[in-house]
C-alpha atoms as a PDB file:
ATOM      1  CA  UNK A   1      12.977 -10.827  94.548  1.00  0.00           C
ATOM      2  CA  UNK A   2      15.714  -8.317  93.197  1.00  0.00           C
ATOM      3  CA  UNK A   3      19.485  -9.330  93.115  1.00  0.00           C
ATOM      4  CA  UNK A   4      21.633  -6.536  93.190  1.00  0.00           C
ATOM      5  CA  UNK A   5      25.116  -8.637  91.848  1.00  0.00           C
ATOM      6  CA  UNK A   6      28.728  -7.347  92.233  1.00  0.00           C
ATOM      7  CA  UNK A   7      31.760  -8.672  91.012  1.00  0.00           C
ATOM      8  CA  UNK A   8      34.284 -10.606  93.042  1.00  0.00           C
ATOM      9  CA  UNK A   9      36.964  -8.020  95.245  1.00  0.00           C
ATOM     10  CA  UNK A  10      39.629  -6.956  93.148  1.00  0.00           C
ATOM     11  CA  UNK A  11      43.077  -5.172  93.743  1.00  0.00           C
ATOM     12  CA  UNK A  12      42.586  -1.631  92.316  1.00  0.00           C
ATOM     13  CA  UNK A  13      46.038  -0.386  94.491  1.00  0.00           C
ATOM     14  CA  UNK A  14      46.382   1.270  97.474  1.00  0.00           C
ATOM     15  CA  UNK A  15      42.123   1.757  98.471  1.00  0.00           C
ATOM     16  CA  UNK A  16      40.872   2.210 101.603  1.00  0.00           C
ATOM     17  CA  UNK A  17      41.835   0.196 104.872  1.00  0.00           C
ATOM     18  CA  UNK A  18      41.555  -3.531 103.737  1.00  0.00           C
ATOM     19  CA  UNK A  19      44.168  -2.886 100.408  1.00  0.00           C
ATOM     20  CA  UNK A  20      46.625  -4.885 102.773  1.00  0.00           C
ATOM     21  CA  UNK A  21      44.247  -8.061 102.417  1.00  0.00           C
ATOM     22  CA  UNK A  22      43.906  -7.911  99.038  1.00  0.00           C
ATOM     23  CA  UNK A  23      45.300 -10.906  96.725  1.00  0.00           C
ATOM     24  CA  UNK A  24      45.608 -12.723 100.049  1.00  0.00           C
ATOM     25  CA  UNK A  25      42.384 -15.103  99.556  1.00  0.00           C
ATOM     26  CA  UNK A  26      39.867 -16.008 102.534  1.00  0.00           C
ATOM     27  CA  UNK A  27      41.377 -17.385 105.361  1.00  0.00           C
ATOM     28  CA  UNK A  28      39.739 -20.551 104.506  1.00  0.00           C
ATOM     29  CA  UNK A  29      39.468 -20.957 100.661  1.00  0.00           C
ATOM     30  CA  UNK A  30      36.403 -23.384 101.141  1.00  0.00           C
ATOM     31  CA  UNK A  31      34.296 -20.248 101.612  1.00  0.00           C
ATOM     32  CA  UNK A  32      33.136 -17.239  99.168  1.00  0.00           C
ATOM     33  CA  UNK A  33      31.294 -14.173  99.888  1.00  0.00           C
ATOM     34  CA  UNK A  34      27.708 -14.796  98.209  1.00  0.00           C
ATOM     35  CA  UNK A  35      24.902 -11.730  99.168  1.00  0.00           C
ATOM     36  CA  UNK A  36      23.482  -9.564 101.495  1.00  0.00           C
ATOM     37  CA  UNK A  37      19.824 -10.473 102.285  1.00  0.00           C
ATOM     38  CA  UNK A  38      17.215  -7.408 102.752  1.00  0.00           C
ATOM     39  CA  UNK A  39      13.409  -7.705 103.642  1.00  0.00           C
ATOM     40  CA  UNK A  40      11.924  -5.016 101.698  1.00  0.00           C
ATOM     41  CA  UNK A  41       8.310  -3.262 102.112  1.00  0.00           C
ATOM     42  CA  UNK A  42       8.520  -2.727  98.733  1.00  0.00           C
ATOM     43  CA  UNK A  43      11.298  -4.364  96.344  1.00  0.00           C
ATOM     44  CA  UNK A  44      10.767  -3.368  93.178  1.00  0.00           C
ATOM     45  CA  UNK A  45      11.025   0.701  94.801  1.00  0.00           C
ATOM     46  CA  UNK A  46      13.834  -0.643  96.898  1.00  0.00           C
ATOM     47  CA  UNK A  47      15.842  -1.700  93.842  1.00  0.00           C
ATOM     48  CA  UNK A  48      15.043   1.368  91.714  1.00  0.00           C
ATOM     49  CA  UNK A  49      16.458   3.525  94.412  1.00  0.00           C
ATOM     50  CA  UNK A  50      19.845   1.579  94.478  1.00  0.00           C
ATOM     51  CA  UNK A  51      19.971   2.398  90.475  1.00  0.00           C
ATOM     52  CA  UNK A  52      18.745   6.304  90.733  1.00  0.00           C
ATOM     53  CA  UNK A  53      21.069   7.145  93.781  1.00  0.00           C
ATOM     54  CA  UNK A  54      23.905   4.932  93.525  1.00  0.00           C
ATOM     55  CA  UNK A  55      24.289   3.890  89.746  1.00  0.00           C
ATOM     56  CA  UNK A  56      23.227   0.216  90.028  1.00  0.00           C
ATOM     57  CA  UNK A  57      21.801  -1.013  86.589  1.00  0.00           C
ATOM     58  CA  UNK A  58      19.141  -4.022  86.277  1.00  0.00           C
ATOM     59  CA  UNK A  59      19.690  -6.695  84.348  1.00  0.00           C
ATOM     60  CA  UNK A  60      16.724  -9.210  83.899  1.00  0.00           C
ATOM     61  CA  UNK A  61      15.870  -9.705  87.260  1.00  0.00           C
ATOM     62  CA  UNK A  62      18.814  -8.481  89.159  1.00  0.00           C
ATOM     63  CA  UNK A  63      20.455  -5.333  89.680  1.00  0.00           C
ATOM     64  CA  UNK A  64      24.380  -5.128  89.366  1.00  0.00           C
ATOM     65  CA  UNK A  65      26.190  -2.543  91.798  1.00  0.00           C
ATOM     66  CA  UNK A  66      29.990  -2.661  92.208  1.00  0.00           C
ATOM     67  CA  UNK A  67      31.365  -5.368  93.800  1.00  0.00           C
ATOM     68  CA  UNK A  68      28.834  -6.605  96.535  1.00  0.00           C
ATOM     69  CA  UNK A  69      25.387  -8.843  96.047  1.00  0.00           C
ATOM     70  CA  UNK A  70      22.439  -7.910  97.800  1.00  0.00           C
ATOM     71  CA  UNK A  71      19.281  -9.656  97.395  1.00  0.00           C
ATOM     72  CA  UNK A  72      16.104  -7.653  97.802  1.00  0.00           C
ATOM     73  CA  UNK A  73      12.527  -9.505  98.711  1.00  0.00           C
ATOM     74  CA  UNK A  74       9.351  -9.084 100.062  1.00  0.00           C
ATOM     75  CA  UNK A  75       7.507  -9.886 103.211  1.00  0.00           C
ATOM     76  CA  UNK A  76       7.372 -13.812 103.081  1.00  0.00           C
ATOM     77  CA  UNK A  77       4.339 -15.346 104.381  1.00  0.00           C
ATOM     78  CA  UNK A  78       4.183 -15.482 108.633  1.00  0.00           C
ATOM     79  CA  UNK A  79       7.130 -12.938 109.247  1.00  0.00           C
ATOM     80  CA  UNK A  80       6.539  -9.740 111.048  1.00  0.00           C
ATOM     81  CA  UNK A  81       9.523  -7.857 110.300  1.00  0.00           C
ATOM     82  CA  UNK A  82      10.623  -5.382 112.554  1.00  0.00           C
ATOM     83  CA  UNK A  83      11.476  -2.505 111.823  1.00  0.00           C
ATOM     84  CA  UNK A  84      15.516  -1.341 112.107  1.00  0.00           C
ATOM     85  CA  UNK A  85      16.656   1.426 114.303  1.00  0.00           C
ATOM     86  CA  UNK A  86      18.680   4.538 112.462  1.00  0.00           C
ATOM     87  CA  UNK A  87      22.038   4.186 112.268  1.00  0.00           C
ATOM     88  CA  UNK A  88      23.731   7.389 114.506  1.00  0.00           C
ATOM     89  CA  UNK A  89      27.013   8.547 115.107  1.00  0.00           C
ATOM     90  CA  UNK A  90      28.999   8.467 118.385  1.00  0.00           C
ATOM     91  CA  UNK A  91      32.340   9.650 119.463  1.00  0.00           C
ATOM     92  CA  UNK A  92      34.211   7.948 117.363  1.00  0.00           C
ATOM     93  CA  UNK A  93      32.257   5.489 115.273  1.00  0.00           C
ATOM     94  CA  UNK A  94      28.638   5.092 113.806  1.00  0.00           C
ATOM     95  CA  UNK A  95      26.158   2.535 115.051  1.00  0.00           C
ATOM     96  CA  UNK A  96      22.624   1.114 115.082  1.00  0.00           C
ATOM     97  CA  UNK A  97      23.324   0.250 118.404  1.00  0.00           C
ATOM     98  CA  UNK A  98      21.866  -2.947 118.177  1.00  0.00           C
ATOM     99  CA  UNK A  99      22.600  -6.798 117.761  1.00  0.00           C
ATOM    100  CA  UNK A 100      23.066  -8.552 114.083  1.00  0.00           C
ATOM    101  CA  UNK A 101      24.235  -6.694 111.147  1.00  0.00           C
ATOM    102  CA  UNK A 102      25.049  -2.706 111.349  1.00  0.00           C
ATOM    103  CA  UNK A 103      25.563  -2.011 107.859  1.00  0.00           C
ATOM    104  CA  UNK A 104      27.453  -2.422 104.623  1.00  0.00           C
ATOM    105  CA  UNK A 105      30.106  -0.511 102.967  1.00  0.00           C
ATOM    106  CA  UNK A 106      31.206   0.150  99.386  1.00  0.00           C
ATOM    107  CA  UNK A 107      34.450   1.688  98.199  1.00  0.00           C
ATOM    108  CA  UNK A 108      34.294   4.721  96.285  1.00  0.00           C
ATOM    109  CA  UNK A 109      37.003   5.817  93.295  1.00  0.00           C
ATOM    110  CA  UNK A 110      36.486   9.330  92.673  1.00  0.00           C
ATOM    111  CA  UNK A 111      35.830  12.439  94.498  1.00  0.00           C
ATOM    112  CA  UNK A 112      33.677  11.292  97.588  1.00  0.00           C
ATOM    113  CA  UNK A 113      32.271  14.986  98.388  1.00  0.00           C
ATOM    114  CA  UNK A 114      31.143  15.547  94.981  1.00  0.00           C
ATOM    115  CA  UNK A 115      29.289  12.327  94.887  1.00  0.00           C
ATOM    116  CA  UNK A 116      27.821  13.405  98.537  1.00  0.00           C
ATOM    117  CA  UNK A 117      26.747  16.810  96.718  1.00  0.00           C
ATOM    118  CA  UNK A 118      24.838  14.756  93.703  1.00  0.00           C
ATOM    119  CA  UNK A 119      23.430  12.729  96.555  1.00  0.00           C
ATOM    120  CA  UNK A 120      22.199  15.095  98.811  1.00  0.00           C
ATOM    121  CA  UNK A 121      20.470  16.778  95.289  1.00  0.00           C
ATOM    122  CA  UNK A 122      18.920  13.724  94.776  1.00  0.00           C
ATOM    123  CA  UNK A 123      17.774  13.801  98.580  1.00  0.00           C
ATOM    124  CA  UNK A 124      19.476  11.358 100.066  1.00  0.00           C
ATOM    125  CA  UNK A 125      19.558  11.521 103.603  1.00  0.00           C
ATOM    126  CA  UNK A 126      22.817  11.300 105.802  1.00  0.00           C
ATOM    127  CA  UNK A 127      23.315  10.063 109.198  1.00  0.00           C
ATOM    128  CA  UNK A 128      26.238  10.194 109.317  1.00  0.00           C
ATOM    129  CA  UNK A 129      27.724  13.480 107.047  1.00  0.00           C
ATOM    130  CA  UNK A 130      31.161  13.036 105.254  1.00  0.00           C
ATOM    131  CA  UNK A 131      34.039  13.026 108.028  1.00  0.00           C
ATOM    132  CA  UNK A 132      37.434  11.720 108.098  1.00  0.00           C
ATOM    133  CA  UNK A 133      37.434   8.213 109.021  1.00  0.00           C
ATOM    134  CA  UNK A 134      40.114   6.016 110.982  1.00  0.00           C
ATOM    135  CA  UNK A 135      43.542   6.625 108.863  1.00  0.00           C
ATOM    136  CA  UNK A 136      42.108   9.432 107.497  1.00  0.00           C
ATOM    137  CA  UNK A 137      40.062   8.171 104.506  1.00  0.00           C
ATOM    138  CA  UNK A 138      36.474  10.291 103.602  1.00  0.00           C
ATOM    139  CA  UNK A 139      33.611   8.332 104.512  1.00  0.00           C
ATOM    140  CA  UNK A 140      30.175   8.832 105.125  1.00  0.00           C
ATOM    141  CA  UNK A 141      26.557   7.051 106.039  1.00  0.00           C
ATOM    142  CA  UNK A 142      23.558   7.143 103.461  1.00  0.00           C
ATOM    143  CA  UNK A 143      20.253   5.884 104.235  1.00  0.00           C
ATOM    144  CA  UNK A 144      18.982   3.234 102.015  1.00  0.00           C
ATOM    145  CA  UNK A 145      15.414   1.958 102.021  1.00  0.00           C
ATOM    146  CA  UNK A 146      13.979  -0.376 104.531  1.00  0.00           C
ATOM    147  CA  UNK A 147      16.167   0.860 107.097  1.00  0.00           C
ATOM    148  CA  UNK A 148      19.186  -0.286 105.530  1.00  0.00           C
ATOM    149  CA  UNK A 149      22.854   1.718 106.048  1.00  0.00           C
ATOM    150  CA  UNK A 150      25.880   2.015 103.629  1.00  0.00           C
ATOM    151  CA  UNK A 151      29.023   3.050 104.496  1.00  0.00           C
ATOM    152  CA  UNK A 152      30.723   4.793 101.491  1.00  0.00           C
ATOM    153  CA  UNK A 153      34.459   5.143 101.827  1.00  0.00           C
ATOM    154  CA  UNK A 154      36.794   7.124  99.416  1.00  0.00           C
ATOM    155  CA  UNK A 155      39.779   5.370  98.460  1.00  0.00           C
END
């Protein structure tokens, strides 16, 4: 198994559509974000790709990428995983058009395009290219392994 770790949300200003809800707690304090959970065909590429593309950095036996936890494992014994459908865009919103969870999203502090350029070097495939999101922040769609989406939003 491969933890990628992030730290807890922090107020860095006025950032992308949740700043409003920053510094304001969980509505019920008993509860704290812990991980994202991802079934991986192969972990150990899985977790190198989140520290080639995206920056992440392993440490022991985790992997630390800003602000989120994700857990990466194999194929336990008995599961069949199935595999996801491709995230695609529609009118006015991107989807996998299915039940569960869609995908997850990072903020971004810099230049969003120029990190899309470095990206797309790298080969990173987009299904959904950079755009102007709802109130008019960049965002895009890259295409993890395993099927896996991330939202990147420029703050």
């Amino acid at each position: 198994m491969v933890v990628i770790i992030a730290g807890a949300w922090q107020d860095t200003g006025s950032c992308g559509r949740w700043a409003s809800y920053r510094g304001k707690g969980m509505s019920n304090p008993a509860f704290k974000f812990d991980h994202v959970h991802i079934i991986s065909q192969d972990p150990h590429a899985s977790a190198r790709w989140y520290v080639e593309i995206l920056g992440a950095r392993i440490a022991r036996d985790f992997v630390e990428l800003g602000g989120m936890t994700v857990l990466i494992r194999g194929k336990r014994p008995g599961e069949d995983p199935a595999p996801a459908r491709p995230i695609r865009p529609y009118a006015d919103f991107s989807s996998h058009n299915g039940w569960g969870t869609d995908h997850f999203g990072f903020l971004y502090q810099g230049d969003l395009t120029a990190f899309c350029a470095e990206l797309r070097a790298k080969g990173v495939h987009f299904p959904v290219e950079l755009k102007e999101g709802v109130g008019g922040s960049l965002l895009c769609y890259v295409a993890a392994p395993d099927g896996v989406s991330i939202e990147i939003m420029q703050c």
